[in-house]
C-alpha atoms as a PDB file:
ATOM      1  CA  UNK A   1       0.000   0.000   0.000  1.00  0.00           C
ATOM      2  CA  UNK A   2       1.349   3.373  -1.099  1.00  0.00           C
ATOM      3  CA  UNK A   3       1.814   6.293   1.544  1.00  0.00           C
ATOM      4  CA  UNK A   4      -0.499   7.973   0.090  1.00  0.00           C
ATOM      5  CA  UNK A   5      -3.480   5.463   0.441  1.00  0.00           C
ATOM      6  CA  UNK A   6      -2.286   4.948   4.245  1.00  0.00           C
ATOM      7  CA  UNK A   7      -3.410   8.906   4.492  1.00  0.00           C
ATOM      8  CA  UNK A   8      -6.656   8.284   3.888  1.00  0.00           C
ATOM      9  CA  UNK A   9      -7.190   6.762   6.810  1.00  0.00           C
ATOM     10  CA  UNK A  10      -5.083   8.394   9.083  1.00  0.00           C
ATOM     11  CA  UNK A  11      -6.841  10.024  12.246  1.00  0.00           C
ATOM     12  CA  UNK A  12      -9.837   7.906  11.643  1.00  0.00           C
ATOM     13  CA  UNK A  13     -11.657   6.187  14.762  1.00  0.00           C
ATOM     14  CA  UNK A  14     -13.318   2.657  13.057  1.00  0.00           C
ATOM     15  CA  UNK A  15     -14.741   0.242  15.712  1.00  0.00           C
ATOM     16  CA  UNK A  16     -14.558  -3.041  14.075  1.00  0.00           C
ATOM     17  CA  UNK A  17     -17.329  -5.958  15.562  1.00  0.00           C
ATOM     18  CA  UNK A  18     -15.388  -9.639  15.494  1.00  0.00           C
ATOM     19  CA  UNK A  19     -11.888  -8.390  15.460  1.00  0.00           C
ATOM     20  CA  UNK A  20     -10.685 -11.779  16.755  1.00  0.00           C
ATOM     21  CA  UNK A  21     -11.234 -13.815  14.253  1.00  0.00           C
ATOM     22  CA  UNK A  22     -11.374 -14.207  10.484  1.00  0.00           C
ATOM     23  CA  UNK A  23     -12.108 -10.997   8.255  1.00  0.00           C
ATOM     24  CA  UNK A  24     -12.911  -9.076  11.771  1.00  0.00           C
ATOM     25  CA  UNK A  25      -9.240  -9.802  12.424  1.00  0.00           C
ATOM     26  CA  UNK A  26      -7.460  -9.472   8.802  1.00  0.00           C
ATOM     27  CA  UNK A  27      -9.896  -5.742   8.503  1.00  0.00           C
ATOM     28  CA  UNK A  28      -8.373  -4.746  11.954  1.00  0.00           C
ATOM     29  CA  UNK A  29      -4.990  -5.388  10.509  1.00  0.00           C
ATOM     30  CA  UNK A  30      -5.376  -3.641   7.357  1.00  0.00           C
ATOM     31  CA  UNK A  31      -7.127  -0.620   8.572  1.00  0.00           C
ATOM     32  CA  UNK A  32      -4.358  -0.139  11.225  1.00  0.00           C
ATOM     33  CA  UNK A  33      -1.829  -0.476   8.718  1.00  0.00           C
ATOM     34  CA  UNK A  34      -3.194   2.492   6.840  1.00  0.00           C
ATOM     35  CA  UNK A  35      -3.018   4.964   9.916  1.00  0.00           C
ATOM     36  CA  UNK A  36      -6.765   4.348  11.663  1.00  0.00           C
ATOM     37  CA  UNK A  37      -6.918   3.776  15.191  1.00  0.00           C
ATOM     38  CA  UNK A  38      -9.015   0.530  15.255  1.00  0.00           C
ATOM     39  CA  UNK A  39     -11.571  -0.355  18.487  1.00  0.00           C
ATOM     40  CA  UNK A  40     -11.063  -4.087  18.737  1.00  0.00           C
ATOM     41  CA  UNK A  41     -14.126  -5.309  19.857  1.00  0.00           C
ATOM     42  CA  UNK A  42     -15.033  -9.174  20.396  1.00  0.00           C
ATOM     43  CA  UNK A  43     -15.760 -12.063  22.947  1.00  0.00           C
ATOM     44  CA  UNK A  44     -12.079 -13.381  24.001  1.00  0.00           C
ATOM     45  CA  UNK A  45      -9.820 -10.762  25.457  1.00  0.00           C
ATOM     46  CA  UNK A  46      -6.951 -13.194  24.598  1.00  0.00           C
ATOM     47  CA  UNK A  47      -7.682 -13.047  20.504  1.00  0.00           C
ATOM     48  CA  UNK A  48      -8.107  -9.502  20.655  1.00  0.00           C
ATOM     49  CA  UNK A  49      -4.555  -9.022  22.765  1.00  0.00           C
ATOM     50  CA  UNK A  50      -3.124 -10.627  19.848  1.00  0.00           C
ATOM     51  CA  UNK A  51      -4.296  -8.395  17.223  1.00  0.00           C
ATOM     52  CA  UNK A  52      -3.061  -5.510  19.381  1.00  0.00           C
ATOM     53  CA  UNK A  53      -0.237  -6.504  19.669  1.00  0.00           C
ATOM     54  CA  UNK A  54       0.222  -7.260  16.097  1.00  0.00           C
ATOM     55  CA  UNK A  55      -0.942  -3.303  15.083  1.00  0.00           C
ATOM     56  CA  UNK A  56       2.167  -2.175  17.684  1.00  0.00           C
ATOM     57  CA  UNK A  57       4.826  -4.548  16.627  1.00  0.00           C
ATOM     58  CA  UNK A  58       3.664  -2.891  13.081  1.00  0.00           C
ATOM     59  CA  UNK A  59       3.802   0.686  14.185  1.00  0.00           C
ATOM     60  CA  UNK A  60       0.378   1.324  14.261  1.00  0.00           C
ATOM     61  CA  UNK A  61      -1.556   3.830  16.025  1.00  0.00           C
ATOM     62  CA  UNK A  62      -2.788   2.096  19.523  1.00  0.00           C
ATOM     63  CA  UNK A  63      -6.004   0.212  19.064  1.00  0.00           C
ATOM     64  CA  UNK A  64      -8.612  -0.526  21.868  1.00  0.00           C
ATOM     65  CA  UNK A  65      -9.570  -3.802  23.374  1.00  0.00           C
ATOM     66  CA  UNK A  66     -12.887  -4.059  24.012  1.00  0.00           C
ATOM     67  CA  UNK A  67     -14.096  -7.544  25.578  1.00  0.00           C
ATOM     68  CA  UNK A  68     -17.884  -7.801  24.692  1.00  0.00           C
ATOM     69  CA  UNK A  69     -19.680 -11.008  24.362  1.00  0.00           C
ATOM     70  CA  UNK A  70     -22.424  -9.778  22.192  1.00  0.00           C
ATOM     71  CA  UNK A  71     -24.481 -12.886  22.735  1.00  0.00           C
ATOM     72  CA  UNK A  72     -24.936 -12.091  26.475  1.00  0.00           C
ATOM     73  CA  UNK A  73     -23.827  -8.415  27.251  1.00  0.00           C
ATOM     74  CA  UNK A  74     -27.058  -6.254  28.570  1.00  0.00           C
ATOM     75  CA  UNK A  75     -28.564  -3.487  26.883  1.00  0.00           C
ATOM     76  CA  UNK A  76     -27.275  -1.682  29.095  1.00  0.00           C
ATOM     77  CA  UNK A  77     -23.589  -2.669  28.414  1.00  0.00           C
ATOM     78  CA  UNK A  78     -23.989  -0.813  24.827  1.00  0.00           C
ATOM     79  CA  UNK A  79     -24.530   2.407  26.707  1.00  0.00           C
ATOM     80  CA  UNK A  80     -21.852   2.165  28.592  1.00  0.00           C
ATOM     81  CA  UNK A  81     -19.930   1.627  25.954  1.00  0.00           C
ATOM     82  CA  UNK A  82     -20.587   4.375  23.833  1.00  0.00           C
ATOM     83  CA  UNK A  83     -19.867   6.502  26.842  1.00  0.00           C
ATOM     84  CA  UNK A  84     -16.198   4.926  26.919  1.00  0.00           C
ATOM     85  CA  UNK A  85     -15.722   5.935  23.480  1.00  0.00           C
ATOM     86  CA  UNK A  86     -17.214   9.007  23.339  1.00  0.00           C
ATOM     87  CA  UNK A  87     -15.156   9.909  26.510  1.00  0.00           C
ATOM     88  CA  UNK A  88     -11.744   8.652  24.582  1.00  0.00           C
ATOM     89  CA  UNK A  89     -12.657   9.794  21.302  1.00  0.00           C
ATOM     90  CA  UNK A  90     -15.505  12.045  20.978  1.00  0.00           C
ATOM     91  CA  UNK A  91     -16.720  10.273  17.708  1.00  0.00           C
ATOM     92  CA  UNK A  92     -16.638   7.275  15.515  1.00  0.00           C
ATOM     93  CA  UNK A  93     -15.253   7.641  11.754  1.00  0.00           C
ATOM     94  CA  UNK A  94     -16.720   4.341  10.936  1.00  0.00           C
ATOM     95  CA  UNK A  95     -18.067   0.951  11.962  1.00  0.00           C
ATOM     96  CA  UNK A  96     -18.208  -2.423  10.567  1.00  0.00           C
ATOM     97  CA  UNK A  97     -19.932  -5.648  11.717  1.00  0.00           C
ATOM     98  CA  UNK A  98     -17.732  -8.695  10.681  1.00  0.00           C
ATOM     99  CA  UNK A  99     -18.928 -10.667  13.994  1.00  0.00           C
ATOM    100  CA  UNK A 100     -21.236 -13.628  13.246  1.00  0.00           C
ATOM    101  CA  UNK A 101     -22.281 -17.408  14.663  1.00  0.00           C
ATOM    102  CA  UNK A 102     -24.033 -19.753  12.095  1.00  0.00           C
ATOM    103  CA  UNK A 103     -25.447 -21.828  14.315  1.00  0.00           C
ATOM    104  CA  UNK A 104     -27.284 -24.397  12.508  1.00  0.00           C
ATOM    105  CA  UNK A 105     -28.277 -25.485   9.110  1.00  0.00           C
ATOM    106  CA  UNK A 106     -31.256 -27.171   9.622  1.00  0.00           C
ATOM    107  CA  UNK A 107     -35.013 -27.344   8.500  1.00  0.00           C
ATOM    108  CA  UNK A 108     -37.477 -25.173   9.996  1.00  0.00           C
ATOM    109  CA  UNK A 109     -39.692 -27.890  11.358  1.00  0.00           C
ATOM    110  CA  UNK A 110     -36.115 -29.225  13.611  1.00  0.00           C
ATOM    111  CA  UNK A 111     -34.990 -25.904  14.539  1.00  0.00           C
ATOM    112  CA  UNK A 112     -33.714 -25.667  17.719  1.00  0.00           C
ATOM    113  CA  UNK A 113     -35.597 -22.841  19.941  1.00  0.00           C
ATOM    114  CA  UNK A 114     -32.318 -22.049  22.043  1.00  0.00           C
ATOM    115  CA  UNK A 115     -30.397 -21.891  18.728  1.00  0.00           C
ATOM    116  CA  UNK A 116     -32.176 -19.771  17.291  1.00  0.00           C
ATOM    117  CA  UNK A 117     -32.430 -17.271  19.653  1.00  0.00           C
ATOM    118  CA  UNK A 118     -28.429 -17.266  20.172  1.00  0.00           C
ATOM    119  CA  UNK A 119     -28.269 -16.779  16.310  1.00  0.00           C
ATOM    120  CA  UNK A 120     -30.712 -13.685  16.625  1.00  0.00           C
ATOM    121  CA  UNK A 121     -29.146 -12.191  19.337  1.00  0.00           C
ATOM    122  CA  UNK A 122     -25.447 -12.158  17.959  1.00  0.00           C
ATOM    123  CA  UNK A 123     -26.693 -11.672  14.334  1.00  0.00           C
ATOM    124  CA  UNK A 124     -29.593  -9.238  14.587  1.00  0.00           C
ATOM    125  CA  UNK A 125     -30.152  -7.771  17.696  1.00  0.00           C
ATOM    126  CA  UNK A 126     -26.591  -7.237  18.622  1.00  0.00           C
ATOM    127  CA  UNK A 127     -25.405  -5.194  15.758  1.00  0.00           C
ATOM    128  CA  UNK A 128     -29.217  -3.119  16.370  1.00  0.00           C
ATOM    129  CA  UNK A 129     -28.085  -2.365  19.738  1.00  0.00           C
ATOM    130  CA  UNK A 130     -24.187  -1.027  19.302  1.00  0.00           C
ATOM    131  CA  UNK A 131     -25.461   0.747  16.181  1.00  0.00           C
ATOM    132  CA  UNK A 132     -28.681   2.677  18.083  1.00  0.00           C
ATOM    133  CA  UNK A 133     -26.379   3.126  20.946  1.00  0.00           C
ATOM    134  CA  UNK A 134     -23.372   4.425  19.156  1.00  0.00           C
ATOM    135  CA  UNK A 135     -25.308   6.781  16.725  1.00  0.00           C
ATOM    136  CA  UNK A 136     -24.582   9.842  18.105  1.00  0.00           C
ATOM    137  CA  UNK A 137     -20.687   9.428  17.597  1.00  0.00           C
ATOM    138  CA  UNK A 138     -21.506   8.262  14.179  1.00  0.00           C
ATOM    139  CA  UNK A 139     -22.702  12.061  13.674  1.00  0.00           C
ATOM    140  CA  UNK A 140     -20.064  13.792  15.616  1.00  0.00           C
ATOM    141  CA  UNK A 141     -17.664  12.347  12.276  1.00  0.00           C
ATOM    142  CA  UNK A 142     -17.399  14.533   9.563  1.00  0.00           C
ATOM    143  CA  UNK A 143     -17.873  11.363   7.517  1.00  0.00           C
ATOM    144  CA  UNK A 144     -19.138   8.209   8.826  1.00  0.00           C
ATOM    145  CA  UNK A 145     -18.964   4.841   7.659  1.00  0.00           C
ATOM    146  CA  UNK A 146     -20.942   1.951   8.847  1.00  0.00           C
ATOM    147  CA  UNK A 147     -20.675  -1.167   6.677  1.00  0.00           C
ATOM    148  CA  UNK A 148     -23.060  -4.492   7.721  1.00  0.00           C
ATOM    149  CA  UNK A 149     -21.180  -7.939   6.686  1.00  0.00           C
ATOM    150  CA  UNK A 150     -23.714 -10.318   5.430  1.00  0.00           C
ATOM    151  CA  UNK A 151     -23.685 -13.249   3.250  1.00  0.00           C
ATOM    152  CA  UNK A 152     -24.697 -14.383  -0.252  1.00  0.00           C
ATOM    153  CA  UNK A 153     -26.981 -17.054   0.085  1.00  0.00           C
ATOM    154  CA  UNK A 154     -27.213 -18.911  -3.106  1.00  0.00           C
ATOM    155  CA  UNK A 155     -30.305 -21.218  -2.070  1.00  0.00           C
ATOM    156  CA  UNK A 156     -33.022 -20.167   0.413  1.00  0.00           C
ATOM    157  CA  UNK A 157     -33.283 -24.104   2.553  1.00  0.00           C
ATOM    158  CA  UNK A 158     -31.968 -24.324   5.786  1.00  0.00           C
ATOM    159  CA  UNK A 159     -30.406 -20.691   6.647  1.00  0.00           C
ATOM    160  CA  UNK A 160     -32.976 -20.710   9.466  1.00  0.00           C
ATOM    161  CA  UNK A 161     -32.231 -18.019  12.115  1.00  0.00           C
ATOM    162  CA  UNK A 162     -28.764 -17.033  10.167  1.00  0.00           C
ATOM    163  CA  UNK A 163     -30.301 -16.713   6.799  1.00  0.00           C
ATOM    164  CA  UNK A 164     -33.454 -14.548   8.959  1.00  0.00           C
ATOM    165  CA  UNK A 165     -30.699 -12.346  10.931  1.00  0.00           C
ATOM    166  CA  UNK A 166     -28.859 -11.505   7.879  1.00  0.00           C
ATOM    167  CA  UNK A 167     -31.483 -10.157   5.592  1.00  0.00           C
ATOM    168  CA  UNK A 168     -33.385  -8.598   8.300  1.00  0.00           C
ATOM    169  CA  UNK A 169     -29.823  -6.250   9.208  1.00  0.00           C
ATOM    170  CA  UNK A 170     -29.402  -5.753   5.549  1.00  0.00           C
ATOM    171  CA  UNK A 171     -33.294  -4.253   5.728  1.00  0.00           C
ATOM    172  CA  UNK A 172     -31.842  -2.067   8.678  1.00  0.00           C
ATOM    173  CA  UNK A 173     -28.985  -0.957   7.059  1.00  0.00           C
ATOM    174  CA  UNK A 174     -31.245   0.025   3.915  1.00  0.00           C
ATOM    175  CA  UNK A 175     -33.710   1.894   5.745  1.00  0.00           C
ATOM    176  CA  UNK A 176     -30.237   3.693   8.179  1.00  0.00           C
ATOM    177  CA  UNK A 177     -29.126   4.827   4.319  1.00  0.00           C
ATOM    178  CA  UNK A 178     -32.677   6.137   3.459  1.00  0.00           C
ATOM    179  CA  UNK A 179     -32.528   8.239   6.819  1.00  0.00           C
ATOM    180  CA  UNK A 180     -29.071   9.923   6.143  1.00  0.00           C
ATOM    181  CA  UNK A 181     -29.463  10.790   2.544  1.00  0.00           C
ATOM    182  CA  UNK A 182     -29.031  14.468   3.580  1.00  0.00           C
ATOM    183  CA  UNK A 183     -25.973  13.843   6.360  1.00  0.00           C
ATOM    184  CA  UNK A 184     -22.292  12.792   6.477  1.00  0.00           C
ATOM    185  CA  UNK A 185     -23.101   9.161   7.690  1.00  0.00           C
ATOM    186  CA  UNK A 186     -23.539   6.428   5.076  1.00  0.00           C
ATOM    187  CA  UNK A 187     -24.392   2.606   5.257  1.00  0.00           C
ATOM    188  CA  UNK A 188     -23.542  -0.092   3.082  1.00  0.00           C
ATOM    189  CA  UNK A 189     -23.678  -3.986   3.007  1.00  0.00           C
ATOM    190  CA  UNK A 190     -20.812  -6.241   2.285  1.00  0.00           C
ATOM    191  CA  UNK A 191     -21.452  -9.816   1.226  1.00  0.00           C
ATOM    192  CA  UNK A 192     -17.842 -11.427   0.785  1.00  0.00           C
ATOM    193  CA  UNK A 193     -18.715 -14.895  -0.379  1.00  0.00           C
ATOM    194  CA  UNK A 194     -16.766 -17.854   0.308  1.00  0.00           C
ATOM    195  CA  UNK A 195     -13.691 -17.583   1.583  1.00  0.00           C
ATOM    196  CA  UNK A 196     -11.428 -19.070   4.140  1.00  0.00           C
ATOM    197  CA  UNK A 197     -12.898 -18.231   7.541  1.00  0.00           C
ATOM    198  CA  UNK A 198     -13.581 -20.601  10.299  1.00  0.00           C
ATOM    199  CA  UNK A 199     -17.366 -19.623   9.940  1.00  0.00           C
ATOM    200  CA  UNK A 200     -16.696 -21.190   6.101  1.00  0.00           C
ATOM    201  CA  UNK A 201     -15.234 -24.283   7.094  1.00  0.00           C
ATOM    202  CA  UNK A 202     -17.948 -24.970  10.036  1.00  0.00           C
ATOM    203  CA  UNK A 203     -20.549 -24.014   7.291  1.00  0.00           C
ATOM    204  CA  UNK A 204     -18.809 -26.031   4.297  1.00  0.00           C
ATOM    205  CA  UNK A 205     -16.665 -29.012   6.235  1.00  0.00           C
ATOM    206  CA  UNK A 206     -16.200 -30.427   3.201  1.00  0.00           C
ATOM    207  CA  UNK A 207     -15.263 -28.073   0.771  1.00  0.00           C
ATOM    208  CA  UNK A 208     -11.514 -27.491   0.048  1.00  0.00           C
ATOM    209  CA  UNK A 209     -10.893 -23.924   1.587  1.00  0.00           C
ATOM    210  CA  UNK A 210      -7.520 -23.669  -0.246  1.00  0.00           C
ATOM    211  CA  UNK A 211      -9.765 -22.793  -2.809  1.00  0.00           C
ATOM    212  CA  UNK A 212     -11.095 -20.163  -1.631  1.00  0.00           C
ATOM    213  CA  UNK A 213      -9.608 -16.473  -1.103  1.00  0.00           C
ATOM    214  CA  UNK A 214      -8.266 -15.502   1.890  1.00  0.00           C
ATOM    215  CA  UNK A 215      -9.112 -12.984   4.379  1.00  0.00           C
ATOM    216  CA  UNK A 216      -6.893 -10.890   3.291  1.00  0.00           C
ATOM    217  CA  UNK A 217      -8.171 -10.439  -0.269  1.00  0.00           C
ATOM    218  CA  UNK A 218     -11.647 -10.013   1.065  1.00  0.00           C
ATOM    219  CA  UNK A 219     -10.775  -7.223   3.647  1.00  0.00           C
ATOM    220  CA  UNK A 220      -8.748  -5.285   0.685  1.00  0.00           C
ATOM    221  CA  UNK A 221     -12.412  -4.953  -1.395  1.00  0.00           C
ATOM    222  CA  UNK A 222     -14.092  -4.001   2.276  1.00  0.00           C
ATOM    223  CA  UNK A 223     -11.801  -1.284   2.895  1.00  0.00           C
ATOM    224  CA  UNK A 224     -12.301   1.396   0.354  1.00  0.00           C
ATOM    225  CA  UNK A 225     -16.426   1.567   2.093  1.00  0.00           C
ATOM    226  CA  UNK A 226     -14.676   2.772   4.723  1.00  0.00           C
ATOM    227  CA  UNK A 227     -12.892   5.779   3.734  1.00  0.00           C
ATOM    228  CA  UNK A 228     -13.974   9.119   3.777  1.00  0.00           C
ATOM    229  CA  UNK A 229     -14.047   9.816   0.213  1.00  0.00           C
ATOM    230  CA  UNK A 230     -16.000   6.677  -0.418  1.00  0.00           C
ATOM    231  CA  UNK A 231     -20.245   8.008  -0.859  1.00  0.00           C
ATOM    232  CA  UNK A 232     -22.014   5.092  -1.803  1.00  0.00           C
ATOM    233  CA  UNK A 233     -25.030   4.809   0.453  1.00  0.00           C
ATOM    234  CA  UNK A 234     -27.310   1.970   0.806  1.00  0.00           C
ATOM    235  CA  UNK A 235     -26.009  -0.628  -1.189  1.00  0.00           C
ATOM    236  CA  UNK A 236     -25.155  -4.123  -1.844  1.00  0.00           C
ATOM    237  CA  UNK A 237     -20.798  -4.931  -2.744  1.00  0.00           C
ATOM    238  CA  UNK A 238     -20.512  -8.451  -3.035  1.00  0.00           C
ATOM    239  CA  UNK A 239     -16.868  -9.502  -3.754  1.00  0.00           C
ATOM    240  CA  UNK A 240     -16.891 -10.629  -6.906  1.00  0.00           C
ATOM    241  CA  UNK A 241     -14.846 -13.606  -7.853  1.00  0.00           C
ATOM    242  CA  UNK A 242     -12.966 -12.257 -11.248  1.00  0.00           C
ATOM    243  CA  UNK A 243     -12.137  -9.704  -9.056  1.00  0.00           C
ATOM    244  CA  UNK A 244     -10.567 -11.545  -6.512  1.00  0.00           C
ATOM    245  CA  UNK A 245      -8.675 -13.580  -9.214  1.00  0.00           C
ATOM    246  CA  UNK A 246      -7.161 -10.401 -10.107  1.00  0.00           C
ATOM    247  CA  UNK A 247      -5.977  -9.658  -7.257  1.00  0.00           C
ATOM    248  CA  UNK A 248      -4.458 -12.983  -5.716  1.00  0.00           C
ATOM    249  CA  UNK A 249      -2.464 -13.590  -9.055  1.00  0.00           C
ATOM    250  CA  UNK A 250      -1.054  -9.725  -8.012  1.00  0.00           C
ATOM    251  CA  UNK A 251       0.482 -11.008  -4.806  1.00  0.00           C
END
């Protein structure tokens, strides 16, 4: 990445939700790399210590750890934690939901009740709650980004509560774009397709995930929604796999 790209993102505050893990984790590292000072926020403190200390062994402006288990944290929890930032930051440049939990895939008529609500909760009602609650920093930004990662779901049979979540957040996100055609903030859904993720290979046991594109080529077509010259509001990017050819013979 050239200096000048790394600019672009320099001085921005971009709260990324599932920074442990898969494209949470690669995003974290590639948005830190270009000068943003990333919130790390996820379930185990010990895979979001790692990625910190990954952005300062790299020189990168000092991220924030945030342990939050988003399947069980109160409502209240959300507040609190748009206080913390607000006190530390006084706004958010941009936000992206990466975290997810498939659950399982399963006909409706054997769908476990506990299942699905844990699928709901992390999928839907979490990413509600930290975006409601973390609105107002959104508009303290003089350009906001909030990106929802969803999924392309080539048949409709057995996404149950996943397959439910996702499209009823990409709804949300539509009708957050509608709301802000006249503001700084914009919203935008990213569907990355298959790649190799630990959600993939839980989803897709038996599919060869050298195969697929890595993280890191998924996160480097995320990452331009996020910048401050980027105005697209209120639609769909799905990584597209010509694309991603493209860039993985550039490497």
């Amino acid at each position: 990445m050239t200096n000048e790209h790394k600019k672009l993102q320099q001085d921005r505050v971009i709260l990324v939700a599932g920074a442990g893990d898969g494209l949470g984790r690669t995003l974290a590292l590639q948005l830190a790399n270009e000068g943003a000072t990333v919130l790390l926020l996820g379930k185990h403190k010990h895979k979001l210590n790692q990625v910190y200390d990954q952005i300062i062994s790299k020189g990168g402006a000092q991220p924030v750890s945030i342990p939050f288990d988003l399947e069980k944290q109160p409502e209240a929890a959300y507040g609190q934690l748009a206080t913390m930032i607000n006190e530390s930051f006084g706004r958010l440049d941009g936000f992206v939901y990466t975290a997810t939990w498939l659950g399982a895939l399963t006909p409706v008529r054997y769908y476990d009740p506990g299942v699905w609500h844990k699928s709901i909760q992390i999928n839907l009602h979490a990413p509600f709650y930290l975006v409601r609650s973390l609105y107002e920093l959104f508009m303290q930004s003089a350009a906001a980004r909030l990106v929802y990662v969803s999924h392309d779901f080539n048949q409709s049979a057995y996404w149950g509560a996943y397959g439910a979540a996702k499209m009823g957040m990409e709804n949300l996100f539509k009708s957050i774009a509608a709301e802000n055609q006249n503001t700084q903030l914009t919203a935008n859904i990213f569907r990355p397709g298959a790649m190799q993720t630990p959600t993939q290979s839980h989803g897709y046991p038996g599919l060869d995930q050298t195969l697929l594109p890595t993280a890191d080529v998924i996160a480097a077509q995320l990452l331009p929604l996020l910048l401050s010259t980027h105005t697209n509001n209120g639609h769909i990017i799905s990584a597209q796999a010509a694309e991603l050819k493209t860039v993985q013979n550039t490497h």
